[in-house]
N, C-alpha and C. Protein backbone atom coordinates (compact mmCIF):
# COMPACT_ATOMS: atom_id res chain seq x y z
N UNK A 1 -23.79 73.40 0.41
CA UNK A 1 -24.08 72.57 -0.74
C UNK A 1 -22.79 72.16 -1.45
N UNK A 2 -22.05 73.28 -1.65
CA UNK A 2 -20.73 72.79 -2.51
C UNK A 2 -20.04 71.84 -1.72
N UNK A 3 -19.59 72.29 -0.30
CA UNK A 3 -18.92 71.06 1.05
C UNK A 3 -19.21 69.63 0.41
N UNK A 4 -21.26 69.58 0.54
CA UNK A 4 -21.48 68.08 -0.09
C UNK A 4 -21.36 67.50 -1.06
N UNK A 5 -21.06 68.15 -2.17
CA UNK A 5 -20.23 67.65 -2.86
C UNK A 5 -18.69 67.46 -2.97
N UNK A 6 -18.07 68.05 -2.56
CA UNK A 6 -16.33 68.17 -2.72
C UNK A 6 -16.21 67.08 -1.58
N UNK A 7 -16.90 66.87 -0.55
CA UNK A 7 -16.33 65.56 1.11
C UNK A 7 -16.47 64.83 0.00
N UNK A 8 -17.36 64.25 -0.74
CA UNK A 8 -17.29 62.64 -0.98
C UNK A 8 -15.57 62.61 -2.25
N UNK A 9 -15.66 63.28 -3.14
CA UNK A 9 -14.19 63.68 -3.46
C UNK A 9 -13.02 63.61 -2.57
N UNK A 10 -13.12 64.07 -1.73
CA UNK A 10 -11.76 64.65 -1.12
C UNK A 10 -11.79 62.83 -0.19
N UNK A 11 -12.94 62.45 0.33
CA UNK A 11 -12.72 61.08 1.25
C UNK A 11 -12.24 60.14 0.14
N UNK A 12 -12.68 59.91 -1.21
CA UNK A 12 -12.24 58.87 -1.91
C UNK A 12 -10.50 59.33 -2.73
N UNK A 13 -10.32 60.61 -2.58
CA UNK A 13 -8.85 60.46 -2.78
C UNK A 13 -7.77 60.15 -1.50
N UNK A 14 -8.20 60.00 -0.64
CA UNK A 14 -7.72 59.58 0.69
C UNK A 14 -7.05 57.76 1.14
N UNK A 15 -7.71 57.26 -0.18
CA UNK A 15 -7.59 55.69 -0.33
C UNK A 15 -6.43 56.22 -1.49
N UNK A 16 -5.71 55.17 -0.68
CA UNK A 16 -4.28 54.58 -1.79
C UNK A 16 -4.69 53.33 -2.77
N UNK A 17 -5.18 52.40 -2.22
CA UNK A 17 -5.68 51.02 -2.19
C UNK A 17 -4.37 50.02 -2.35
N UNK A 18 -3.21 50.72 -1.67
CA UNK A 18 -1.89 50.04 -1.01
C UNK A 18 -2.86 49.37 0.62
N UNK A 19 -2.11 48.29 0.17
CA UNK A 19 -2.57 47.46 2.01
C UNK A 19 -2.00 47.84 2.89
N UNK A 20 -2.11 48.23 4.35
CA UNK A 20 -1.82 48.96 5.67
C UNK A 20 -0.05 48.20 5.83
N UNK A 21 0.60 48.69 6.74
CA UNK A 21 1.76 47.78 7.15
C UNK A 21 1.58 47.20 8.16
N UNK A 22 1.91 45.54 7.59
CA UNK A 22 1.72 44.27 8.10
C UNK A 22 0.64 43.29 7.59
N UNK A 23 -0.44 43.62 6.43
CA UNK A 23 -1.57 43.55 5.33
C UNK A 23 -0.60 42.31 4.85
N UNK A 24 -1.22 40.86 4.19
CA UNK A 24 -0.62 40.87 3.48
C UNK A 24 -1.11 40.96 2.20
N UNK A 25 -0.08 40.54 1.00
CA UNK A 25 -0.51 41.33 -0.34
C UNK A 25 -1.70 40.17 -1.18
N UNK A 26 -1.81 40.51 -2.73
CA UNK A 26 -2.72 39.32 -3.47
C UNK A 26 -1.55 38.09 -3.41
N UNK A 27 -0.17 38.48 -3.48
CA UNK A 27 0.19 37.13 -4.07
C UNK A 27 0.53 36.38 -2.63
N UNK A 28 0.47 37.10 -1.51
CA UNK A 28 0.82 36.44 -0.18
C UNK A 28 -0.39 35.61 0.22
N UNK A 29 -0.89 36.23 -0.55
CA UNK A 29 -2.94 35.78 0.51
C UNK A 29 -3.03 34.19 -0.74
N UNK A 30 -2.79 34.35 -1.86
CA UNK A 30 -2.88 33.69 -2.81
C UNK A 30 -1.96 31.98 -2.40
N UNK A 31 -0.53 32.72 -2.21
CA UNK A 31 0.49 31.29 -1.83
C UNK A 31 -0.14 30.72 -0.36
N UNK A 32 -0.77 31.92 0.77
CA UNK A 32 -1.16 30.85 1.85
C UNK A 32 -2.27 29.95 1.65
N UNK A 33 -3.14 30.42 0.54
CA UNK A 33 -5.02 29.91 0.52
C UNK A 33 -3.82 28.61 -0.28
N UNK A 34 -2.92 28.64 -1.04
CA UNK A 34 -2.50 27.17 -1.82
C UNK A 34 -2.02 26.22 -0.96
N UNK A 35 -1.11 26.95 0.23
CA UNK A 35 -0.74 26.01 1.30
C UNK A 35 -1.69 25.23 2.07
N UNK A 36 -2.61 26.13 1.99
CA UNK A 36 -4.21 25.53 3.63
C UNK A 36 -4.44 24.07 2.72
N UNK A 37 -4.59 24.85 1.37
CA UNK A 37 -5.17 23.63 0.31
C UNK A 37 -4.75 22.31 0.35
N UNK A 38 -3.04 22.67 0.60
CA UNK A 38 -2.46 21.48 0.13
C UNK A 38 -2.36 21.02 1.87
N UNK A 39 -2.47 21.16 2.65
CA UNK A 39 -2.52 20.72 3.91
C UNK A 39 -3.74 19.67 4.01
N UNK A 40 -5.00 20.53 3.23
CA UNK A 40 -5.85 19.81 3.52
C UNK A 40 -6.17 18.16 2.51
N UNK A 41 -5.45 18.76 2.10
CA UNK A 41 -5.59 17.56 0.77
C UNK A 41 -4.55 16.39 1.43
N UNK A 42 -3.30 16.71 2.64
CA UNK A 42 -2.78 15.54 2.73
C UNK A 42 -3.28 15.38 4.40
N UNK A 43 -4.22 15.90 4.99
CA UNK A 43 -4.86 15.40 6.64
C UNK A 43 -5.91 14.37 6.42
N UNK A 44 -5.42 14.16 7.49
CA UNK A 44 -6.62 12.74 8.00
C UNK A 44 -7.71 13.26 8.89
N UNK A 45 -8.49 12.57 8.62
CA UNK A 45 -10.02 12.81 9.38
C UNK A 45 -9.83 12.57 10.87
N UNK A 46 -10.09 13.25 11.49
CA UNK A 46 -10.01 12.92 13.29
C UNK A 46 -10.73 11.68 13.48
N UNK A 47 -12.13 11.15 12.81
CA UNK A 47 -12.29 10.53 13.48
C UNK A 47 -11.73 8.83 12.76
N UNK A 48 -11.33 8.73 11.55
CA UNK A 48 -9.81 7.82 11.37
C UNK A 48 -8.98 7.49 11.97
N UNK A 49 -8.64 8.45 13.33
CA UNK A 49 -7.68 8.14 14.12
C UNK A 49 -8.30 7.15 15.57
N UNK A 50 -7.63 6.64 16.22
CA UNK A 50 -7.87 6.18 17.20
C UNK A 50 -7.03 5.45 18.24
N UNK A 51 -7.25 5.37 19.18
CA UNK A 51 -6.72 5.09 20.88
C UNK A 51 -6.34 3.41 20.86
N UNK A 52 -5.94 2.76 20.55
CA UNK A 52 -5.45 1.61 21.05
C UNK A 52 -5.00 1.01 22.40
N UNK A 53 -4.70 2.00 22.77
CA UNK A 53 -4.00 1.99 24.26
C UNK A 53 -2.49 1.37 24.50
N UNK A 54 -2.45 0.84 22.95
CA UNK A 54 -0.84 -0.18 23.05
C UNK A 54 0.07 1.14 22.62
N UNK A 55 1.45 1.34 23.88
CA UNK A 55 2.58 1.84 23.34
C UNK A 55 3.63 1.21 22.59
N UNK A 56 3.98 1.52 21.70
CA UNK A 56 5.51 0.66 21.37
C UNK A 56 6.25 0.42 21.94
N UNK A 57 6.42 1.74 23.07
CA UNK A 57 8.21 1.67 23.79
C UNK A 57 7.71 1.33 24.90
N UNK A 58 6.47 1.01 25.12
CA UNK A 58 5.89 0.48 26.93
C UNK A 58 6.04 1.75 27.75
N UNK A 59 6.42 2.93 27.07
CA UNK A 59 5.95 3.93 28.46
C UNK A 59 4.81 4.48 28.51
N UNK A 60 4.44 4.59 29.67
CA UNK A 60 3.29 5.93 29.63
C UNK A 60 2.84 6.83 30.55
């Protein structure tokens, strides 16, 4: 009886709530979610794009 009580103790002092190595942190996770953002805010729609078939420089 005492065991079941003291495991759930002893497992939750076992967390640091430091991120593993190679984790990244709030402000890393934070600057990439701003980058995706701003990526997405300057892409074009796939289907906007399209095949002409004309090269500029005539190679292909």
């Amino acid at each position: 009886m005492r065991a079941a009580v003291l495991l759930p103790l002893l497992l939750a002092a076992c967390g640091t709530g430091d991120p593993p190595p190679g984790a990244t942190s709030a402000g890393e996770a934070q600057a990439l979610n701003e980058a995706a953002a701003m990526l997405d805010a300057n892409s074009v729609e796939a289907n906007a794009v399209g095949i002409d078939g004309d090269n500029e420089d005539g190679a292909q």
